[in-house]
N, C-alpha and C. Protein backbone atom coordinates (compact mmCIF):
# COMPACT_ATOMS: atom_id res chain seq x y z
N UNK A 1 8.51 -16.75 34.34
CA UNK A 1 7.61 -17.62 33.63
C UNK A 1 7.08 -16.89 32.39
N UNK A 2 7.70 -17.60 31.13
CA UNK A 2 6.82 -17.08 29.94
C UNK A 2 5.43 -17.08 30.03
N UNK A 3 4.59 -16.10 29.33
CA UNK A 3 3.34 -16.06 28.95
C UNK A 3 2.77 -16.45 27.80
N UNK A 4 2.35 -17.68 28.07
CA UNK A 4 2.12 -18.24 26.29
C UNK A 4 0.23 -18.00 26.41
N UNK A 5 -0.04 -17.90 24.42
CA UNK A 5 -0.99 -18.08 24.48
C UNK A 5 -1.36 -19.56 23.36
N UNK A 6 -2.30 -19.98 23.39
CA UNK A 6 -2.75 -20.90 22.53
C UNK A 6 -3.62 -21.04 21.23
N UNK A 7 -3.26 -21.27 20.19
CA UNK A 7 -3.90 -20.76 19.19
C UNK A 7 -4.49 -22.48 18.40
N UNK A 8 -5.61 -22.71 18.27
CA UNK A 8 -6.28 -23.94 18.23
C UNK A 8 -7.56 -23.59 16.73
N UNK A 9 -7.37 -24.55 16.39
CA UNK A 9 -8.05 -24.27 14.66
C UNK A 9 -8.56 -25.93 14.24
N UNK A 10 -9.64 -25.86 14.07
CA UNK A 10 -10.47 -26.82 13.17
C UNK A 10 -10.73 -26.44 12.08
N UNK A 11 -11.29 -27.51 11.25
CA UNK A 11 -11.80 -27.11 9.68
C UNK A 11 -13.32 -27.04 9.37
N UNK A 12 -13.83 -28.32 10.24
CA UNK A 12 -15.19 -28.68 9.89
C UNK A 12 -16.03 -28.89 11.51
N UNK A 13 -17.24 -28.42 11.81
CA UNK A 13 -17.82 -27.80 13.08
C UNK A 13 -18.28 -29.40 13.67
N UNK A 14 -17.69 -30.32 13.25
CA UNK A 14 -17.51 -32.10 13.31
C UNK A 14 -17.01 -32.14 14.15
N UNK A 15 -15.45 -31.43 13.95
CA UNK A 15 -13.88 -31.51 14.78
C UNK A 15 -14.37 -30.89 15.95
N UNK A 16 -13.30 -31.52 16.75
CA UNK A 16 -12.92 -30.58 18.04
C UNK A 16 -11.18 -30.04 18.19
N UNK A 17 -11.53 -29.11 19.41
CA UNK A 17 -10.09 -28.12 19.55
C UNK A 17 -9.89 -29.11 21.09
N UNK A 18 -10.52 -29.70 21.56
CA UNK A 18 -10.04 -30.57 22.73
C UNK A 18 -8.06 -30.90 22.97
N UNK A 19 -7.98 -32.09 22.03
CA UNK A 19 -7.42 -33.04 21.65
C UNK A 19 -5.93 -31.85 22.01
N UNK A 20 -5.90 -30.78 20.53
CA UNK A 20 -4.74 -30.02 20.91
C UNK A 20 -4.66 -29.41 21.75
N UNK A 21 -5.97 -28.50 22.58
CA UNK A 21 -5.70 -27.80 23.41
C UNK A 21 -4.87 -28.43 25.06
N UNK A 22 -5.38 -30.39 25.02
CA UNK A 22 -5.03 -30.39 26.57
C UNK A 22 -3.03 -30.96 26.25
N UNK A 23 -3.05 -31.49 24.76
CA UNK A 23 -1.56 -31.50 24.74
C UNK A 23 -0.69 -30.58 24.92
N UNK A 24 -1.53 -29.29 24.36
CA UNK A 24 -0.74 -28.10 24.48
C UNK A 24 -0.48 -27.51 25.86
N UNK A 25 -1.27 -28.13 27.03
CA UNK A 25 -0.64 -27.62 27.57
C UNK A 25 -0.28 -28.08 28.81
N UNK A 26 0.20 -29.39 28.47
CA UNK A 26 0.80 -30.31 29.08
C UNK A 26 2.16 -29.53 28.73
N UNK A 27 2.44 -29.84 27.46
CA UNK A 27 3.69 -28.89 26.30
C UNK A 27 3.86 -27.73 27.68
N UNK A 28 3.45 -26.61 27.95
CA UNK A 28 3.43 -25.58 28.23
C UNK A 28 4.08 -25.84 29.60
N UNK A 29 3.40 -26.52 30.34
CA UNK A 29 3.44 -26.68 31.58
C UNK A 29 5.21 -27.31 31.99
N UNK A 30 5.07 -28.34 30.87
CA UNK A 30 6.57 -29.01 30.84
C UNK A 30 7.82 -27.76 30.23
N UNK A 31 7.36 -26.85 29.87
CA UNK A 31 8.19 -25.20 29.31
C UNK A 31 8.45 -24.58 30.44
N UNK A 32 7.49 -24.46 31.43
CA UNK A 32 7.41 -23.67 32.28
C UNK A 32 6.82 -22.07 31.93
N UNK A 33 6.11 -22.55 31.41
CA UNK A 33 4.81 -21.25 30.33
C UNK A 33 3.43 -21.34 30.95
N UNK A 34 3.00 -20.24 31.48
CA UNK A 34 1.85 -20.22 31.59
C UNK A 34 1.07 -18.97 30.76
N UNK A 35 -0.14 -20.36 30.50
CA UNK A 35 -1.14 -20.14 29.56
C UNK A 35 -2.12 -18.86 30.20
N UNK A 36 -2.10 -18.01 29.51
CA UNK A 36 -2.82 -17.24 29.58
C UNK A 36 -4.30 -16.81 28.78
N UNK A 37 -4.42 -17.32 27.66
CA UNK A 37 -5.44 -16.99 26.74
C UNK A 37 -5.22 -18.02 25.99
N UNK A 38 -6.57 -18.79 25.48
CA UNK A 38 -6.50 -19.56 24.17
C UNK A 38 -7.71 -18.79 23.01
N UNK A 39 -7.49 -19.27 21.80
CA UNK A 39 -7.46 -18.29 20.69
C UNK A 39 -8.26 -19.74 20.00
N UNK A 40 -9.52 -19.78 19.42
CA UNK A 40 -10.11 -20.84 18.58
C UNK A 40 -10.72 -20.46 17.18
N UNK A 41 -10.70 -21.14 16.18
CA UNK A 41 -11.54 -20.72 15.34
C UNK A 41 -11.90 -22.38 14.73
N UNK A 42 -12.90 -22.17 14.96
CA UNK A 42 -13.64 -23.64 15.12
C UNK A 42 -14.49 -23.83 13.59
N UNK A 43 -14.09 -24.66 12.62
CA UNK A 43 -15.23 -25.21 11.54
C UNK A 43 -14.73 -23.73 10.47
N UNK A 44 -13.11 -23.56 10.58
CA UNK A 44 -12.70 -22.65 9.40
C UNK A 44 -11.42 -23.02 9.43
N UNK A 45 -11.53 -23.01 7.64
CA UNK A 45 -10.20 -23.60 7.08
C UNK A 45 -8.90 -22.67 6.78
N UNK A 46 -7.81 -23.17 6.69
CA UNK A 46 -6.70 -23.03 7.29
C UNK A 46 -5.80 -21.62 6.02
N UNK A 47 -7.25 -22.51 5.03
CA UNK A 47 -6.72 -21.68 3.55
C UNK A 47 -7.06 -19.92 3.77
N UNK A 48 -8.31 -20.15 4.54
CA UNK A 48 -8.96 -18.20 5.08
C UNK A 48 -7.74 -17.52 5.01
N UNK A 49 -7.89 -16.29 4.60
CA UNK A 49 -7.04 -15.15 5.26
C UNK A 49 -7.69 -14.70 6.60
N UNK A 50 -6.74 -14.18 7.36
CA UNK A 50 -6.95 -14.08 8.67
C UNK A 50 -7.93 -12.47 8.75
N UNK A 51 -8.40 -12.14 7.54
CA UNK A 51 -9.97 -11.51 8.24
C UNK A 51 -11.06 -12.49 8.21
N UNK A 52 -10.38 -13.35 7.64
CA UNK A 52 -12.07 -14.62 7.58
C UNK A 52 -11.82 -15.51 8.84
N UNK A 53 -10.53 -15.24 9.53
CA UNK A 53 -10.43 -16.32 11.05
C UNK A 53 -10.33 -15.30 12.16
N UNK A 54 -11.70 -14.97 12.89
CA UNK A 54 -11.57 -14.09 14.23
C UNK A 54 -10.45 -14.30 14.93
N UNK A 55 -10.75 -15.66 15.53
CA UNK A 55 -9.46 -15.58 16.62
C UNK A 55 -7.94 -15.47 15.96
N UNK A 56 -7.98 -16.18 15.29
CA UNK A 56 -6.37 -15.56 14.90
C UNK A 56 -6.09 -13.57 14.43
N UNK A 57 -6.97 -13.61 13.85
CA UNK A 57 -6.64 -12.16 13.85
C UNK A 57 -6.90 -11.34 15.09
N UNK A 58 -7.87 -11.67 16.39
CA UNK A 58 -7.43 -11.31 17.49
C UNK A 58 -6.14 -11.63 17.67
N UNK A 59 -5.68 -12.61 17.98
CA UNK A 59 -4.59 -13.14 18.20
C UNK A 59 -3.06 -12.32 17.35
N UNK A 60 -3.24 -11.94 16.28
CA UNK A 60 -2.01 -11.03 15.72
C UNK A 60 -2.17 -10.00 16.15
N UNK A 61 -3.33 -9.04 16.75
CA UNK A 61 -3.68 -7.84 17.16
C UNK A 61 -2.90 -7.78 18.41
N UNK A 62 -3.06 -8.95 19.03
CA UNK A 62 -2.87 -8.97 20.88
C UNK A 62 -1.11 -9.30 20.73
N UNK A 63 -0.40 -9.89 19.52
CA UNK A 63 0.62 -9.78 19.62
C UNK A 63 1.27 -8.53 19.56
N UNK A 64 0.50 -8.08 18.62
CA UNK A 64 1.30 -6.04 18.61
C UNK A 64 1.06 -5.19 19.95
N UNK A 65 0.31 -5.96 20.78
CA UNK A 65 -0.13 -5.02 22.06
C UNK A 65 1.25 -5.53 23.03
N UNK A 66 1.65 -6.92 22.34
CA UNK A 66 2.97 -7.51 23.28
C UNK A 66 1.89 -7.94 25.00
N UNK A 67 0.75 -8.86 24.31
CA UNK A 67 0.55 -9.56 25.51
C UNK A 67 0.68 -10.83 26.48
N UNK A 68 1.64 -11.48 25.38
CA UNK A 68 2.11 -12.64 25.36
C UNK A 68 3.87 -12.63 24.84
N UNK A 69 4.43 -13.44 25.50
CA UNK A 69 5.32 -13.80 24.63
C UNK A 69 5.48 -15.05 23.79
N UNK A 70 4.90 -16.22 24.03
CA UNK A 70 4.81 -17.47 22.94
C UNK A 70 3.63 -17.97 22.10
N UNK A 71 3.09 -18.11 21.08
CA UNK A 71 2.19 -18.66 20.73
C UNK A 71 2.07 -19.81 20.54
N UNK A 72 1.82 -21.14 20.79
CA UNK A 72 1.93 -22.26 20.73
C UNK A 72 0.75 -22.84 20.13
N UNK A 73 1.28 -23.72 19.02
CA UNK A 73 0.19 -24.43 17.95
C UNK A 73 -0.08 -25.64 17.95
N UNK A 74 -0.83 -26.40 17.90
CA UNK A 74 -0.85 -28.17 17.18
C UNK A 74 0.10 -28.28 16.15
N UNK A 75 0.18 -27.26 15.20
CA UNK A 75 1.21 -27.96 14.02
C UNK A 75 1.31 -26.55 12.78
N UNK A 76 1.99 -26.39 12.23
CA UNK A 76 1.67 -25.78 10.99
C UNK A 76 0.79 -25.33 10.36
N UNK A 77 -0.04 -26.38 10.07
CA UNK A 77 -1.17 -26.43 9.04
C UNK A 77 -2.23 -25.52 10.13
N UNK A 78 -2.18 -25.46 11.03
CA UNK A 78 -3.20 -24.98 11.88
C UNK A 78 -3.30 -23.37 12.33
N UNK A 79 -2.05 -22.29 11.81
CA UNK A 79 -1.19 -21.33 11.48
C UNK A 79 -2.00 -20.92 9.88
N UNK A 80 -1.36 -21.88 8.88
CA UNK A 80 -2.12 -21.32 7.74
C UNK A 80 -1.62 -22.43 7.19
N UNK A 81 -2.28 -22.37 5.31
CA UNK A 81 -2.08 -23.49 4.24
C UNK A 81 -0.48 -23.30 4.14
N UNK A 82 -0.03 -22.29 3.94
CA UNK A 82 1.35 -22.04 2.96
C UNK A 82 2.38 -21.66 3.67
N UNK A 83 3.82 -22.41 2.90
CA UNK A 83 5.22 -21.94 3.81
C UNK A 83 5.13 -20.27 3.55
N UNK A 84 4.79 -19.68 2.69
CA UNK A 84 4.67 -18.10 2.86
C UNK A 84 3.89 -17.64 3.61
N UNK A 85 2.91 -18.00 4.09
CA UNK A 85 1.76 -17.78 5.27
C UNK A 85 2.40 -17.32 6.17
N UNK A 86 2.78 -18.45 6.54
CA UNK A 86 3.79 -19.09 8.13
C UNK A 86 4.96 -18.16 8.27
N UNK A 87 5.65 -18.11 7.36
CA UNK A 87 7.12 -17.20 7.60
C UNK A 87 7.04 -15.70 8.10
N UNK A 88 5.38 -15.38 6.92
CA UNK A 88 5.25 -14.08 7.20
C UNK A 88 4.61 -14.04 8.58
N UNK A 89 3.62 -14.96 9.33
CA UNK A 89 3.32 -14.45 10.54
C UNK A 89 4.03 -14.53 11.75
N UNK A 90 5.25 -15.64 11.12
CA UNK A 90 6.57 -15.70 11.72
C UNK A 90 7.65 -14.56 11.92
N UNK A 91 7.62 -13.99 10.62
CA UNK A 91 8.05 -12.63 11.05
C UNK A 91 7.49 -11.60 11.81
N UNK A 92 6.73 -11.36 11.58
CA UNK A 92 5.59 -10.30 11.81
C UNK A 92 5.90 -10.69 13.53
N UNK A 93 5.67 -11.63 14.34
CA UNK A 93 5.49 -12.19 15.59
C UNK A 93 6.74 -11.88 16.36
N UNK A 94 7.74 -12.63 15.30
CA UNK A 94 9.52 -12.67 15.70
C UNK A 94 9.86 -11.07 16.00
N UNK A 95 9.14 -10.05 14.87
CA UNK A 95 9.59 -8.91 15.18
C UNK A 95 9.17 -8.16 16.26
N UNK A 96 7.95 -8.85 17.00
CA UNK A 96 7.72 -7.88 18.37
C UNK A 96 7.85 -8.90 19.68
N UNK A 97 8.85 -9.58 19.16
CA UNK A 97 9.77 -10.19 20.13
C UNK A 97 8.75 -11.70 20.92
N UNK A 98 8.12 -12.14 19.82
CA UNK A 98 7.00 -12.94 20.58
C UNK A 98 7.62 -14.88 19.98
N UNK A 99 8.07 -15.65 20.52
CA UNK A 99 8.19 -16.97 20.26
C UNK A 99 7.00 -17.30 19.62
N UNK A 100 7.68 -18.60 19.21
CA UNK A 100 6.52 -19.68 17.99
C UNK A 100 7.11 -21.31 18.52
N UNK A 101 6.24 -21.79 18.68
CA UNK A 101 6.01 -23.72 19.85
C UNK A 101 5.14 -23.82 18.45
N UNK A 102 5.41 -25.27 17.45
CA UNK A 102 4.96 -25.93 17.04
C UNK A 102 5.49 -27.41 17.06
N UNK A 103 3.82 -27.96 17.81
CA UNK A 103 4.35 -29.11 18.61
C UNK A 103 4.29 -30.16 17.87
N UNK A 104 3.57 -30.40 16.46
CA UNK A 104 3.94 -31.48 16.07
C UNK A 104 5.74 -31.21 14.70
N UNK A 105 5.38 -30.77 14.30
CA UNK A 105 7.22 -30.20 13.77
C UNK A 105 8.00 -29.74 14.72
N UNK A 106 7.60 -29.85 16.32
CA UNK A 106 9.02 -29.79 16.47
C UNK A 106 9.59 -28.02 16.70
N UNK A 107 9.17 -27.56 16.61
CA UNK A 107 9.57 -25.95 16.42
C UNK A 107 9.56 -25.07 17.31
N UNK A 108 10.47 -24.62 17.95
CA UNK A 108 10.48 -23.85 19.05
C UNK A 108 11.51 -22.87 19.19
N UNK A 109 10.75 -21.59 18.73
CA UNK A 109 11.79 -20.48 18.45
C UNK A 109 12.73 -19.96 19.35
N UNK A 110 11.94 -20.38 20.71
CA UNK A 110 12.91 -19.72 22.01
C UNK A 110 14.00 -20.62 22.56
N UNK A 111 14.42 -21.62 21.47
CA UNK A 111 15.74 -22.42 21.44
C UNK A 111 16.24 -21.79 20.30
N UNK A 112 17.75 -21.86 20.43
CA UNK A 112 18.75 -21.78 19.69
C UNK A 112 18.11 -22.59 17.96
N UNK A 113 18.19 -23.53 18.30
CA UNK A 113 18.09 -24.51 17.69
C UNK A 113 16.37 -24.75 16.48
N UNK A 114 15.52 -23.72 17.46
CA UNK A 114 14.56 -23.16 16.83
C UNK A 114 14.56 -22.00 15.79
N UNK A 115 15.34 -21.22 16.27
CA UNK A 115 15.54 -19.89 15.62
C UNK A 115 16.41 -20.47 14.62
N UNK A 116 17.47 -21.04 14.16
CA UNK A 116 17.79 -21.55 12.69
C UNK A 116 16.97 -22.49 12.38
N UNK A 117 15.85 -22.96 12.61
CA UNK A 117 14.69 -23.87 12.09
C UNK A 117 14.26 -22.46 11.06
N UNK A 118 13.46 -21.50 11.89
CA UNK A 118 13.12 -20.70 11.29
C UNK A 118 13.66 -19.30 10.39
N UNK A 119 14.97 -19.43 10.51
CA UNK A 119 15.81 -18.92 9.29
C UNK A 119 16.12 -19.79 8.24
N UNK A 120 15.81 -21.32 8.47
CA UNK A 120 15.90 -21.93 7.50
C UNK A 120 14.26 -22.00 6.23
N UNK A 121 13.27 -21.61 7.20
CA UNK A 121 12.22 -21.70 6.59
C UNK A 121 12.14 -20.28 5.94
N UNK A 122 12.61 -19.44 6.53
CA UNK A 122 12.42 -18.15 5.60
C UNK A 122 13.36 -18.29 4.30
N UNK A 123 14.31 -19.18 4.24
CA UNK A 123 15.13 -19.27 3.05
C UNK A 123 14.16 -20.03 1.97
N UNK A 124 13.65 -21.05 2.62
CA UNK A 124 12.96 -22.28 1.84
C UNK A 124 11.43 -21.38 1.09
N UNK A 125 10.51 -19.88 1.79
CA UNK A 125 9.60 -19.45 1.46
C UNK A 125 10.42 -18.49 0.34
N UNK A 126 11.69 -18.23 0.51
CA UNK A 126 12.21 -17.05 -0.24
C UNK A 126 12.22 -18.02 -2.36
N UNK A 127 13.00 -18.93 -1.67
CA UNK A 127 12.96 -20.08 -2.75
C UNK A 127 11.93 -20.41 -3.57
N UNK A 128 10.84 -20.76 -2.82
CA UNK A 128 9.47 -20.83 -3.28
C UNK A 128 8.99 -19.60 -3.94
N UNK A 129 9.07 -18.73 -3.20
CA UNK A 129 8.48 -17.13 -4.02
C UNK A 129 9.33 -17.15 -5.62
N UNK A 130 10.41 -17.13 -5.44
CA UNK A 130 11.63 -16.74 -6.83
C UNK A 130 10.99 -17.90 -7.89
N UNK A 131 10.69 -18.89 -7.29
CA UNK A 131 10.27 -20.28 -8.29
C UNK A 131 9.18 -20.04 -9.03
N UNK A 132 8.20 -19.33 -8.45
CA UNK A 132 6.81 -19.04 -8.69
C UNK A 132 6.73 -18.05 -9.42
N UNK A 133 7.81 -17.11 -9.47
CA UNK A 133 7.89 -15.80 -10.23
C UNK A 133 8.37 -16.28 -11.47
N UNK A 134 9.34 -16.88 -11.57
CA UNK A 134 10.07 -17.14 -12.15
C UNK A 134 8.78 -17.87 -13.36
N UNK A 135 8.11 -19.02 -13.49
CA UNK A 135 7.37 -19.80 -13.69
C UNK A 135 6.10 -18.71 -14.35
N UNK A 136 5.99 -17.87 -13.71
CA UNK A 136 4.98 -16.87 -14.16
C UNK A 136 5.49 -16.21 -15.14
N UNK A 137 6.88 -15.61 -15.34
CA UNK A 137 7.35 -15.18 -16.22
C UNK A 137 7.65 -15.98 -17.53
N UNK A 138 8.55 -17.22 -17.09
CA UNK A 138 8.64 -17.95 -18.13
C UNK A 138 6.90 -18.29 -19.24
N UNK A 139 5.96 -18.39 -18.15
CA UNK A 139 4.85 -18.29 -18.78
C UNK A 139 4.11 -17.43 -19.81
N UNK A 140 4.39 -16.65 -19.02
CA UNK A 140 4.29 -14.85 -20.15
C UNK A 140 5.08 -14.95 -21.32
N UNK A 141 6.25 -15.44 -21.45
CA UNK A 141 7.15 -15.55 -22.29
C UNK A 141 7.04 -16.15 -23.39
N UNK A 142 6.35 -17.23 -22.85
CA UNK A 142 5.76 -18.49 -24.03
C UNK A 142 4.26 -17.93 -24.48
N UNK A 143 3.81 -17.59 -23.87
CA UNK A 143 2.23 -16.96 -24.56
C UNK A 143 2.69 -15.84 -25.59
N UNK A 144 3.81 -14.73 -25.59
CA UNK A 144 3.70 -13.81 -25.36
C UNK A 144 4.43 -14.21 -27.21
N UNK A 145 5.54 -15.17 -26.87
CA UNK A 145 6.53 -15.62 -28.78
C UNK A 145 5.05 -16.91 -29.35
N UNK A 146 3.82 -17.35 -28.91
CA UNK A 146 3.03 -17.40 -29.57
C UNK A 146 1.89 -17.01 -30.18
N UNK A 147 2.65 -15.23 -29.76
CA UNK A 147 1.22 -14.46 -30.28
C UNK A 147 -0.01 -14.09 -29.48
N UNK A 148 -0.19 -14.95 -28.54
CA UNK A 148 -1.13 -14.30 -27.65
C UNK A 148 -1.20 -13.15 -27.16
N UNK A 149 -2.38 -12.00 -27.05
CA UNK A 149 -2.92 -11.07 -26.54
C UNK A 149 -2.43 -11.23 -25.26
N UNK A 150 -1.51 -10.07 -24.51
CA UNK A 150 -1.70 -10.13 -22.91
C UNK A 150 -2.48 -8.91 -22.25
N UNK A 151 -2.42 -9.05 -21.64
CA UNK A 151 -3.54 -7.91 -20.22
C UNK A 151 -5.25 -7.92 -20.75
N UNK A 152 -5.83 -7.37 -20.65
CA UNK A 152 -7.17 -7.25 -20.67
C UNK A 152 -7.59 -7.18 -21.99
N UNK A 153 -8.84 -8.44 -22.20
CA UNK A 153 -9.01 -7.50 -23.89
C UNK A 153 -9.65 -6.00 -24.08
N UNK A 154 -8.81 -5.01 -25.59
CA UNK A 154 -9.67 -4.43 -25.59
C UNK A 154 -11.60 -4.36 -26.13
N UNK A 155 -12.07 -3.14 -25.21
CA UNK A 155 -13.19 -2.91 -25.65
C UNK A 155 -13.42 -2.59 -27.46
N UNK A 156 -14.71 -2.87 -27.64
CA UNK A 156 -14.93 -2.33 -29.19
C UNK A 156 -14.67 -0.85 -29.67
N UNK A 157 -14.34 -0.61 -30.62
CA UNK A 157 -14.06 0.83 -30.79
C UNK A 157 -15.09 1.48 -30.82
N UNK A 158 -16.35 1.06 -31.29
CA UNK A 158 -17.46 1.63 -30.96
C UNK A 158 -17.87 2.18 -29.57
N UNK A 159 -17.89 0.86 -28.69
CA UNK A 159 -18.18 1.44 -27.70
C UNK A 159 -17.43 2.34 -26.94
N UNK A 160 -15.92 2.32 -27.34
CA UNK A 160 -15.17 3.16 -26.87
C UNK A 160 -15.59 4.66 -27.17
N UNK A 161 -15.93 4.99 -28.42
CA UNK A 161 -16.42 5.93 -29.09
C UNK A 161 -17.55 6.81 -28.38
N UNK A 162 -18.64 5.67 -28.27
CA UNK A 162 -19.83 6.03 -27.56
C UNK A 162 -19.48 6.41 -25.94
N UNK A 163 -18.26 5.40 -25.34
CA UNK A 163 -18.10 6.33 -23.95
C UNK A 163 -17.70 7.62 -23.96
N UNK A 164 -17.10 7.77 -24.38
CA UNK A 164 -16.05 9.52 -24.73
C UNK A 164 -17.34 10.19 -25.34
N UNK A 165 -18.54 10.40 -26.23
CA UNK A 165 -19.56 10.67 -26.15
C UNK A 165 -20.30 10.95 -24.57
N UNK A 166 -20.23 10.25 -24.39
CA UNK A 166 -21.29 10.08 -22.79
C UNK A 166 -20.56 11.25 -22.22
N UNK A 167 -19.18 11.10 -21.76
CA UNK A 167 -18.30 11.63 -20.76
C UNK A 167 -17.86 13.34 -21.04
N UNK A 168 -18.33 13.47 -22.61
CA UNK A 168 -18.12 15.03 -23.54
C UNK A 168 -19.57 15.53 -22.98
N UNK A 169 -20.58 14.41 -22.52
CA UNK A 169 -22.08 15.57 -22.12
C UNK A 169 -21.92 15.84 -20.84
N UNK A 170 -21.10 15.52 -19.94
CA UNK A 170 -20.81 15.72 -18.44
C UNK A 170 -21.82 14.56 -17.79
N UNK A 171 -21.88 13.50 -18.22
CA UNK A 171 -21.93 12.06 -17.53
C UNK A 171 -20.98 11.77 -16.98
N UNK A 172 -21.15 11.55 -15.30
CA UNK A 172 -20.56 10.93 -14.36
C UNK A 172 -20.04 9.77 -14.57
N UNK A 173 -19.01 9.09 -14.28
CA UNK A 173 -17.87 8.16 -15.19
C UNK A 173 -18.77 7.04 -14.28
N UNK A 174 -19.35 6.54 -13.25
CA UNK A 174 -20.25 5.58 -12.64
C UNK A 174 -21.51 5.12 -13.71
N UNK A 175 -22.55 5.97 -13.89
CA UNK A 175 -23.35 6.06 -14.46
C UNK A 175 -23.14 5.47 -16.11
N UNK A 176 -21.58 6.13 -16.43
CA UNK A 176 -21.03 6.08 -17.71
C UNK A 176 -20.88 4.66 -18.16
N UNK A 177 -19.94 3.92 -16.89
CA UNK A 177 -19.90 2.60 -17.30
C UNK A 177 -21.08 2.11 -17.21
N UNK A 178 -22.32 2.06 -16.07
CA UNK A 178 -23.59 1.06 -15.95
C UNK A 178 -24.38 1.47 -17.17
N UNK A 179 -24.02 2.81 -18.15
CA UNK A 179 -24.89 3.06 -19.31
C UNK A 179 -24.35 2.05 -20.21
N UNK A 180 -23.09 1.71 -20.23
CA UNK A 180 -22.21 0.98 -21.48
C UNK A 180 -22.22 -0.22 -21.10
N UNK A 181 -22.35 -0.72 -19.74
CA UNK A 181 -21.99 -2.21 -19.74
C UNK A 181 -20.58 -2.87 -19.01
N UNK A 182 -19.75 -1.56 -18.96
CA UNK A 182 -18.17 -1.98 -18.78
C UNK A 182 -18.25 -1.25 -17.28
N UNK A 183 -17.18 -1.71 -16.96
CA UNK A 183 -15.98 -1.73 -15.39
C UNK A 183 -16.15 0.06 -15.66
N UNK A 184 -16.05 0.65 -14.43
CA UNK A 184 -16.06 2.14 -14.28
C UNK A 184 -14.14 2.61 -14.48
N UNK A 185 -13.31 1.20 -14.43
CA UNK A 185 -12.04 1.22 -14.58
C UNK A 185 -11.53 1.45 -16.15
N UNK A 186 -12.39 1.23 -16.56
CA UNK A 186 -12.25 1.59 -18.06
C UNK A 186 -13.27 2.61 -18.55
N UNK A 187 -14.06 3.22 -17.86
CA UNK A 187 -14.67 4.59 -17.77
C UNK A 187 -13.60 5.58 -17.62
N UNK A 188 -12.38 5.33 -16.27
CA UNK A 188 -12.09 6.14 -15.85
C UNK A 188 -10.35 6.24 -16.89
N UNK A 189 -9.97 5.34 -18.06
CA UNK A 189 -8.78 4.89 -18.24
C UNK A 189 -9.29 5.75 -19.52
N UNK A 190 -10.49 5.53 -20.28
CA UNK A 190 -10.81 6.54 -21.50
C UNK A 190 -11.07 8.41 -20.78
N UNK A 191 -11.60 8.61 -19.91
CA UNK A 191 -11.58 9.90 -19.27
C UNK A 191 -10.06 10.65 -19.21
N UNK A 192 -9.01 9.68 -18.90
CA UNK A 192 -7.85 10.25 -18.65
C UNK A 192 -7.16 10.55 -19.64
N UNK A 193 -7.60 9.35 -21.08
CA UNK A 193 -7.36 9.63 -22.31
C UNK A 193 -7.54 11.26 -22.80
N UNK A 194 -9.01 11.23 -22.28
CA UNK A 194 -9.75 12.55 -23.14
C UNK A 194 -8.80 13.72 -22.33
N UNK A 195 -8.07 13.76 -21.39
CA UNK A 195 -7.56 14.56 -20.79
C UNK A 195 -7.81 15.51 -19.69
């Protein structure tokens, strides 16, 4: 008997985790999976990174301990916003040998038939990434033949002047920027200048 756990997500503290939790494990029961742990994060959205969602990041922790082998979801969206989200915690999961049950798509890695679901989705996130790069570049490209300034503007030469001043009396590069006004990152980018 597999060991599944359940991973259940609302958005707004309105919702309930009811609804998926007793389908899920009807789902489970009809697998021949028993549930061992369910995993909630109740009235947080899907967009969080998983230090802003407790239980799921319990939940990726307890997969590296290998305490489960299936995680079983309501759906996608309930995993994270994005096909890159998903693939990566798909990998991340796949690689310590742990299944993925998503019951409204359908998805079930510990079939044949699941596992090219999800080589097909890692193609479709790979696609998406190249598109997005791609789009960013072409972007740069067009700013870049109309003349636009890229990366950060620079500071005034004055004040540039006056930092390298500060930093020649043995002013601490912290102090240096909150004396000038600017990022201690550009305290520390004229310091490296001065040599």
């Amino acid at each position: 008997m597999k060991r599944a756990v359940l991973y259940l997500r609302v958005s707004t503290v309105d919702q309930t985790t009811a609804n998926q939790e007793r389908e899920l494990r009807q789902v489970g029961a009809h697998m021949g999976c028993e549930i061992i742990k369910v995993y909630r994060d109740h009235g947080i959205s899907g967009a969080k990174g998983r230090d802003k969602r407790p239980a799921f990041d319990a939940l990726c922790r307890a997969a590296a301990r290998r305490e489960f082998d299936v995680v079983m979801a309501w759906s996608v969206d309930r995993l994270g916003r994005s096909l890159q989200d998903l693939v990566g915690f798909l990998g991340e999961v796949h690689s310590l040998g742990v299944d993925l049950f998503l019951h409204q798509q359908g998805l079930d890695t510990t079939t044949p038939a699941g596992k090219a679901m999800f080589q097909m989705m890692g193609v479709f996130a790979e696609f998406e990434r190249a598109m997005i790069q791609e789009r960013v570049r072409a972007g740069l490209r067009r700013a870049k033949d109309e003349g636009k300034q890229l990366g950060r503007p620079k500071i005034a030469a004055d004040v540039e002047a006056a930092i390298r001043a500060t930093l020649a009396r043995g002013v601490g590069m912290l102090k240096a920027a909150r004396l000038h006004g600017v990022g201690s990152g550009t305290v520390q980018r004229i310091s490296h200048e001065l040599g």
